[in-house]
PDB file of N, CA and C in Angstrom:
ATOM      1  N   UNK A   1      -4.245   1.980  19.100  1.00  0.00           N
ATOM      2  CA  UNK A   1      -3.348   2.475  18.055  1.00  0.00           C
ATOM      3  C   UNK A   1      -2.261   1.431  17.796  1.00  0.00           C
ATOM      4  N   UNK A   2      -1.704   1.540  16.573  1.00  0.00           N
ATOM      5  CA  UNK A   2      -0.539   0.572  16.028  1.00  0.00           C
ATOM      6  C   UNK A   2       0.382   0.781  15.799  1.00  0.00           C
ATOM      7  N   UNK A   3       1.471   0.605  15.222  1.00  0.00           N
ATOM      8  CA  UNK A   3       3.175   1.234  14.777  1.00  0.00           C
ATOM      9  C   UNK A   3       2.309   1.088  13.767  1.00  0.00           C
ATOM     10  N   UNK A   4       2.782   1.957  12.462  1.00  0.00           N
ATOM     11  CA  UNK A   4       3.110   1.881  11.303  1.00  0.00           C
ATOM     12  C   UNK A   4       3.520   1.170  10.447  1.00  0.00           C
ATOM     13  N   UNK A   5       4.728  -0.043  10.919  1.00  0.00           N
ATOM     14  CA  UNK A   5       4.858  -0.184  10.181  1.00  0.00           C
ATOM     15  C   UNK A   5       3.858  -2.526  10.699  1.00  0.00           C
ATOM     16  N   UNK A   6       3.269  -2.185  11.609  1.00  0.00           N
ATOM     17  CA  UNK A   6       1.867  -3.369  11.457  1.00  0.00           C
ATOM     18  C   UNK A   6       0.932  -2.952  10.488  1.00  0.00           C
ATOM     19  N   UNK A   7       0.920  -1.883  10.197  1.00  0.00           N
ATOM     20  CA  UNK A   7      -0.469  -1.528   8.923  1.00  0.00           C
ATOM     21  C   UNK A   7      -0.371  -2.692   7.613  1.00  0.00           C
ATOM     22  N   UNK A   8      -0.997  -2.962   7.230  1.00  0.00           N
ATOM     23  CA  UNK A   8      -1.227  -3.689   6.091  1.00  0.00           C
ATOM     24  C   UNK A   8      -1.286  -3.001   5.005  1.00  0.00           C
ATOM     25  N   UNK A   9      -1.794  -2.138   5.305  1.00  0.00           N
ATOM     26  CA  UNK A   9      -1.670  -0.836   4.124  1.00  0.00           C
ATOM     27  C   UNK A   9      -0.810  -0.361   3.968  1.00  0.00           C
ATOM     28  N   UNK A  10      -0.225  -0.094   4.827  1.00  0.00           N
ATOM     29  CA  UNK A  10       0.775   1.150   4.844  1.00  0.00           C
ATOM     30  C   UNK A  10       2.086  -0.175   4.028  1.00  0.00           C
ATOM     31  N   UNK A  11       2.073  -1.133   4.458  1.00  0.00           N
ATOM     32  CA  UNK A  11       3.190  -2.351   3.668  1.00  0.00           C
ATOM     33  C   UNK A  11       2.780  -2.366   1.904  1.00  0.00           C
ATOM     34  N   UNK A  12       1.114  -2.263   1.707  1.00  0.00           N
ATOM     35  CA  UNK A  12       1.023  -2.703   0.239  1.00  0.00           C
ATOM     36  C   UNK A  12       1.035  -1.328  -0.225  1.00  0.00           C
ATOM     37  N   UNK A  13       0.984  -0.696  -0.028  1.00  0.00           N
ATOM     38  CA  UNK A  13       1.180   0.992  -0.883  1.00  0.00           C
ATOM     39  C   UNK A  13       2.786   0.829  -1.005  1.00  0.00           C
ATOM     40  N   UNK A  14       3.463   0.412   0.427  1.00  0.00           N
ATOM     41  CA  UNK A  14       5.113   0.294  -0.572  1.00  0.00           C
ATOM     42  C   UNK A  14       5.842   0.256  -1.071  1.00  0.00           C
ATOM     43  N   UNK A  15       4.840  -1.643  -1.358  1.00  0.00           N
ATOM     44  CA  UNK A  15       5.188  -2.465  -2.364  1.00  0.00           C
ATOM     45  C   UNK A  15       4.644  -2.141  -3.763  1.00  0.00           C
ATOM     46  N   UNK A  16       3.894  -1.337  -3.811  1.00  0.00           N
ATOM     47  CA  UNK A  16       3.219  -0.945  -5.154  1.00  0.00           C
ATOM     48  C   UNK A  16       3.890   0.384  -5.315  1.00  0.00           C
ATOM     49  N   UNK A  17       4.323   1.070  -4.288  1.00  0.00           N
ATOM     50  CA  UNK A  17       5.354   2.067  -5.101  1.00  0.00           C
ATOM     51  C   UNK A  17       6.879   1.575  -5.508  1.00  0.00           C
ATOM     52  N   UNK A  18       7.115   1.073  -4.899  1.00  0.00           N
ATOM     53  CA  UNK A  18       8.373  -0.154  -5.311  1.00  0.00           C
ATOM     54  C   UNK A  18       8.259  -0.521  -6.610  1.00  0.00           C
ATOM     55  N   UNK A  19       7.932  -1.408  -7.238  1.00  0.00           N
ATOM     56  CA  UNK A  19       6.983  -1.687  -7.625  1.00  0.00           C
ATOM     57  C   UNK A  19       6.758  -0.909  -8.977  1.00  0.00           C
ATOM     58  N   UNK A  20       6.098   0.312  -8.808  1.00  0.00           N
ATOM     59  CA  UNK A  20       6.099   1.401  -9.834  1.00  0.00           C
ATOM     60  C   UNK A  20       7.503   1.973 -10.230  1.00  0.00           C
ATOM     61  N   UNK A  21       8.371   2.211  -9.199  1.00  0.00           N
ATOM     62  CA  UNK A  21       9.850   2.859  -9.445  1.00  0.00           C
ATOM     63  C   UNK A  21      10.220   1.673 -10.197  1.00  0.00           C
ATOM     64  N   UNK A  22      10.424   0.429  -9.815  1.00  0.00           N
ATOM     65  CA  UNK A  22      11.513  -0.626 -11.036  1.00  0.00           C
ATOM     66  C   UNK A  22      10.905  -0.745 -12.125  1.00  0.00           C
ATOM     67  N   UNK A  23       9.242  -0.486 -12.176  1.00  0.00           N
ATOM     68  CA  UNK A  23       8.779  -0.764 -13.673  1.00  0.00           C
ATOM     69  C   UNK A  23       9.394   0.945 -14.531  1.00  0.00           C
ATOM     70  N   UNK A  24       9.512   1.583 -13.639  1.00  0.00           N
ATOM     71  CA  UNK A  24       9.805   3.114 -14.639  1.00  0.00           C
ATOM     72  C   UNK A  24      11.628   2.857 -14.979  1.00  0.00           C
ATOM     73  N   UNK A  25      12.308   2.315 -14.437  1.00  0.00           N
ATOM     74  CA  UNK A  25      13.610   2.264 -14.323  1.00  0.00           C
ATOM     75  C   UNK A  25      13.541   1.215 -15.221  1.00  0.00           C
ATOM     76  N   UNK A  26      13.367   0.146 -14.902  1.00  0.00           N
ATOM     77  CA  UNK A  26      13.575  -0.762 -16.434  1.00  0.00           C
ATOM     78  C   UNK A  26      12.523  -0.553 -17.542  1.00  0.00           C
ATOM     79  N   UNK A  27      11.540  -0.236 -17.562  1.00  0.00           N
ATOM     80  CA  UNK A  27      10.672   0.044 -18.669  1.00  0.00           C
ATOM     81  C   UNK A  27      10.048  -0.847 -19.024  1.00  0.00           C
ATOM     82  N   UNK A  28       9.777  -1.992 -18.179  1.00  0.00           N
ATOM     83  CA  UNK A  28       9.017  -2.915 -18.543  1.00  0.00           C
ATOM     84  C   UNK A  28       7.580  -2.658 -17.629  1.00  0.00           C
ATOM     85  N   UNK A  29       6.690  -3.140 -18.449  1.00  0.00           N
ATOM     86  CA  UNK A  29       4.933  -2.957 -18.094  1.00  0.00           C
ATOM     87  C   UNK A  29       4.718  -4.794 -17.692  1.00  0.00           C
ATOM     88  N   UNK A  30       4.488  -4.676 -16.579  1.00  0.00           N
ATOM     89  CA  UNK A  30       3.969  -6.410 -16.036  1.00  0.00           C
ATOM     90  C   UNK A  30       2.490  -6.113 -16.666  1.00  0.00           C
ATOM     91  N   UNK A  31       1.939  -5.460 -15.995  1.00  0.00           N
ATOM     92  CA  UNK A  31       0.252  -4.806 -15.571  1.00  0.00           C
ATOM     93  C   UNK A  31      -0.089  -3.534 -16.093  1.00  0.00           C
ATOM     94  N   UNK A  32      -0.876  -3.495 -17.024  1.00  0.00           N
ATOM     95  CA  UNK A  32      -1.622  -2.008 -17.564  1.00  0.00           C
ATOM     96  C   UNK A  32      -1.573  -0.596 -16.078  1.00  0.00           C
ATOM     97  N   UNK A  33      -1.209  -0.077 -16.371  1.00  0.00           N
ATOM     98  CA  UNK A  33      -1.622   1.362 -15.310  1.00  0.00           C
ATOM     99  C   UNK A  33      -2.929   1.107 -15.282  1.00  0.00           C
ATOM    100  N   UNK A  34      -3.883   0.933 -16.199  1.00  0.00           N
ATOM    101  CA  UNK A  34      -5.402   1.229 -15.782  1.00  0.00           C
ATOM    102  C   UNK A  34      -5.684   0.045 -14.202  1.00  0.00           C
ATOM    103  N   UNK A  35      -5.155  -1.143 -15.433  1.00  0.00           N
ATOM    104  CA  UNK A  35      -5.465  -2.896 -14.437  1.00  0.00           C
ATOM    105  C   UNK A  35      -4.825  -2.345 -12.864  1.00  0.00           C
ATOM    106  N   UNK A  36      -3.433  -1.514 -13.008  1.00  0.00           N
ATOM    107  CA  UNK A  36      -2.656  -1.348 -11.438  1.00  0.00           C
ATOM    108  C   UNK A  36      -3.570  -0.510 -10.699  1.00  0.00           C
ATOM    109  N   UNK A  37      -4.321   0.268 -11.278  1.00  0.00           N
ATOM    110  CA  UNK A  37      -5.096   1.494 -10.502  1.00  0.00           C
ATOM    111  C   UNK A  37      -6.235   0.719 -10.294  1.00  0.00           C
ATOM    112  N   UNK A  38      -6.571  -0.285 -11.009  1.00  0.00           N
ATOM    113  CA  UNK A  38      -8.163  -1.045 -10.079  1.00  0.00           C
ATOM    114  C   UNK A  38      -7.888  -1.777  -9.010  1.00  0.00           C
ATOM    115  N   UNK A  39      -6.452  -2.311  -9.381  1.00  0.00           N
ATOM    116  CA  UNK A  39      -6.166  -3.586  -8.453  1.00  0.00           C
ATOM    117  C   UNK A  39      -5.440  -3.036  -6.647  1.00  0.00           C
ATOM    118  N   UNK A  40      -5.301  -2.133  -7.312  1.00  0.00           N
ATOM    119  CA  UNK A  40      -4.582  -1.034  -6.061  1.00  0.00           C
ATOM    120  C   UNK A  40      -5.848  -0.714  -5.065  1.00  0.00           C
ATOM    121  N   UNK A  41      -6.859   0.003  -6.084  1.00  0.00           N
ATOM    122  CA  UNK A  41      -8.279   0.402  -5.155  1.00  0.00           C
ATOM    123  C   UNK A  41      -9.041  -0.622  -4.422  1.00  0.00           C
ATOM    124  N   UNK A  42      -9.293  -1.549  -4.971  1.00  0.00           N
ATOM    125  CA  UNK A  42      -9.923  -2.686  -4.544  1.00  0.00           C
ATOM    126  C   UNK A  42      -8.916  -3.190  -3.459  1.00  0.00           C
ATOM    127  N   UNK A  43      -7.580  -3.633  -3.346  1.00  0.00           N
ATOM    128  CA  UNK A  43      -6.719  -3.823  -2.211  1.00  0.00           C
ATOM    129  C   UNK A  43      -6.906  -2.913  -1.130  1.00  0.00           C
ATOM    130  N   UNK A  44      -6.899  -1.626  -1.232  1.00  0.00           N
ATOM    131  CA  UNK A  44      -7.157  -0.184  -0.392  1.00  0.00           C
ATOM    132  C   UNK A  44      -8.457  -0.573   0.046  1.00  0.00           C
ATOM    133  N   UNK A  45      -9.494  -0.475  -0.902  1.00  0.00           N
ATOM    134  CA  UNK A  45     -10.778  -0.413  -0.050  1.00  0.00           C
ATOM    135  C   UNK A  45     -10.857  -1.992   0.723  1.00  0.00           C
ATOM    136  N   UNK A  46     -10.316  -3.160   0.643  1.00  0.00           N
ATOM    137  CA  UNK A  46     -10.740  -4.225   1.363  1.00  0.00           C
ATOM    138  C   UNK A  46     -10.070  -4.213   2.363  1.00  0.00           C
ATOM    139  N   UNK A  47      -8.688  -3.246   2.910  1.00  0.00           N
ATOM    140  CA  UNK A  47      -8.266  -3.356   3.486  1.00  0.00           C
ATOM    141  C   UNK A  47      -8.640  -2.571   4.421  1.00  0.00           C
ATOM    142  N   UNK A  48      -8.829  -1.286   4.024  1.00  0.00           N
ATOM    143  CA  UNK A  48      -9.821   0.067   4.764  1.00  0.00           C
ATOM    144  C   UNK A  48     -11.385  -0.715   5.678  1.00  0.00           C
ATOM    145  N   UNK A  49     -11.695  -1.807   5.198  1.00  0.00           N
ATOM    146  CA  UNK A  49     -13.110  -2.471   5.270  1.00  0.00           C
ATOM    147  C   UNK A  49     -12.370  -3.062   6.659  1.00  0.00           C
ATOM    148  N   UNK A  50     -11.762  -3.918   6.642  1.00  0.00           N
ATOM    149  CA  UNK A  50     -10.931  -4.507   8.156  1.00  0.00           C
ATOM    150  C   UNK A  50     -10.185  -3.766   8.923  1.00  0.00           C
ATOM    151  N   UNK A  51     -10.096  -2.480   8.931  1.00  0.00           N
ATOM    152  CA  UNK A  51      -9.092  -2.125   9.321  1.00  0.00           C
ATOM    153  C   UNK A  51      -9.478  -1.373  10.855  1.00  0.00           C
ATOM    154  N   UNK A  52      -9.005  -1.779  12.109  1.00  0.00           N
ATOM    155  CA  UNK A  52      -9.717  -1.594  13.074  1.00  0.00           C
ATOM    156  C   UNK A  52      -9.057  -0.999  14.126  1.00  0.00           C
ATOM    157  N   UNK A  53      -7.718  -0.280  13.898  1.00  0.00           N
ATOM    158  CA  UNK A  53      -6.492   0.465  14.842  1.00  0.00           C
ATOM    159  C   UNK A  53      -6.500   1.492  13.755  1.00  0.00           C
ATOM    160  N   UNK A  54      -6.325   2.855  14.606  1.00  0.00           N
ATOM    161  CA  UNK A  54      -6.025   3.973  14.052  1.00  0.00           C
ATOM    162  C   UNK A  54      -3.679   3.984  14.081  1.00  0.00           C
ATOM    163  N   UNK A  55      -3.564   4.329  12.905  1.00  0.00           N
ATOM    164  CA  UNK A  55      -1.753   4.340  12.848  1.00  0.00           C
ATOM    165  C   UNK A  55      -1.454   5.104  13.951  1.00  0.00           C
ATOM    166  N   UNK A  56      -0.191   4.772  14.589  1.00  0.00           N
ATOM    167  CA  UNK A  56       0.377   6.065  15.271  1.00  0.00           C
ATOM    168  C   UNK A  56       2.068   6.515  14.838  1.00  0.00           C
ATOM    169  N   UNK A  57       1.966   7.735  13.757  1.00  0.00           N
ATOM    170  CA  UNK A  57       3.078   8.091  13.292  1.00  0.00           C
ATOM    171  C   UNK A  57       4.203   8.728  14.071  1.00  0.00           C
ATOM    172  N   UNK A  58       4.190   8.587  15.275  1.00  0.00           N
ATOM    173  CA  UNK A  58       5.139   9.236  15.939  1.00  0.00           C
ATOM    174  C   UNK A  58       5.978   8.100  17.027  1.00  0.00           C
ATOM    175  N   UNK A  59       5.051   7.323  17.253  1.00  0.00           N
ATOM    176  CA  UNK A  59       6.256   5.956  17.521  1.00  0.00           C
ATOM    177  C   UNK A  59       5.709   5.184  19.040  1.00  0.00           C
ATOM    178  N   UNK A  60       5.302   6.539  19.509  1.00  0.00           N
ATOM    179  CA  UNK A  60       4.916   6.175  21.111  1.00  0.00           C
ATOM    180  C   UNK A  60       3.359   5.666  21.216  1.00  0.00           C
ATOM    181  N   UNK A  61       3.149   4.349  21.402  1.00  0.00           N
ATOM    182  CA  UNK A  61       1.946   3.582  21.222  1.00  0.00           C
ATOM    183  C   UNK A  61       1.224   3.473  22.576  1.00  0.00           C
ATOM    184  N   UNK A  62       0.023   3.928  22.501  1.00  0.00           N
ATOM    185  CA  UNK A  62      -0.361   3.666  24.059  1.00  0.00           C
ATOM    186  C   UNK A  62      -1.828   3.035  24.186  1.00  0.00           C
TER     187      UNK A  62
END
């Protein structure tokens, strides 16, 4: 098992909600919603593909 916050995932979902909040707050579009929702899945699933520690959300790693 891992901390939480070693996930790779758990860092790019973050940054892509980050990310989503400043694009709604300033109103600017970098990237289509459709283009963010492929580019999001494809990050998720390649990362899901390596991913070889189960998280441990409570802190105590053993």
């Amino acid at each position: 098992m891992k901390k939480w916050y070693e996930s790779k995932t758990v860092w790019v979902n973050g940054l892509v909600f980050l990310a989503a909040i400043l694009q709604a707050i300033y109103g600017k579009e970098i990237i289509s919603p459709a283009a963010q929702v492929i580019i999001l899945s494809a990050i998720n699933t390649a990362l899901r593909l390596i991913t070889k520690h189960e998280i441990n959300w409570k802190g105590d790693v053993e």
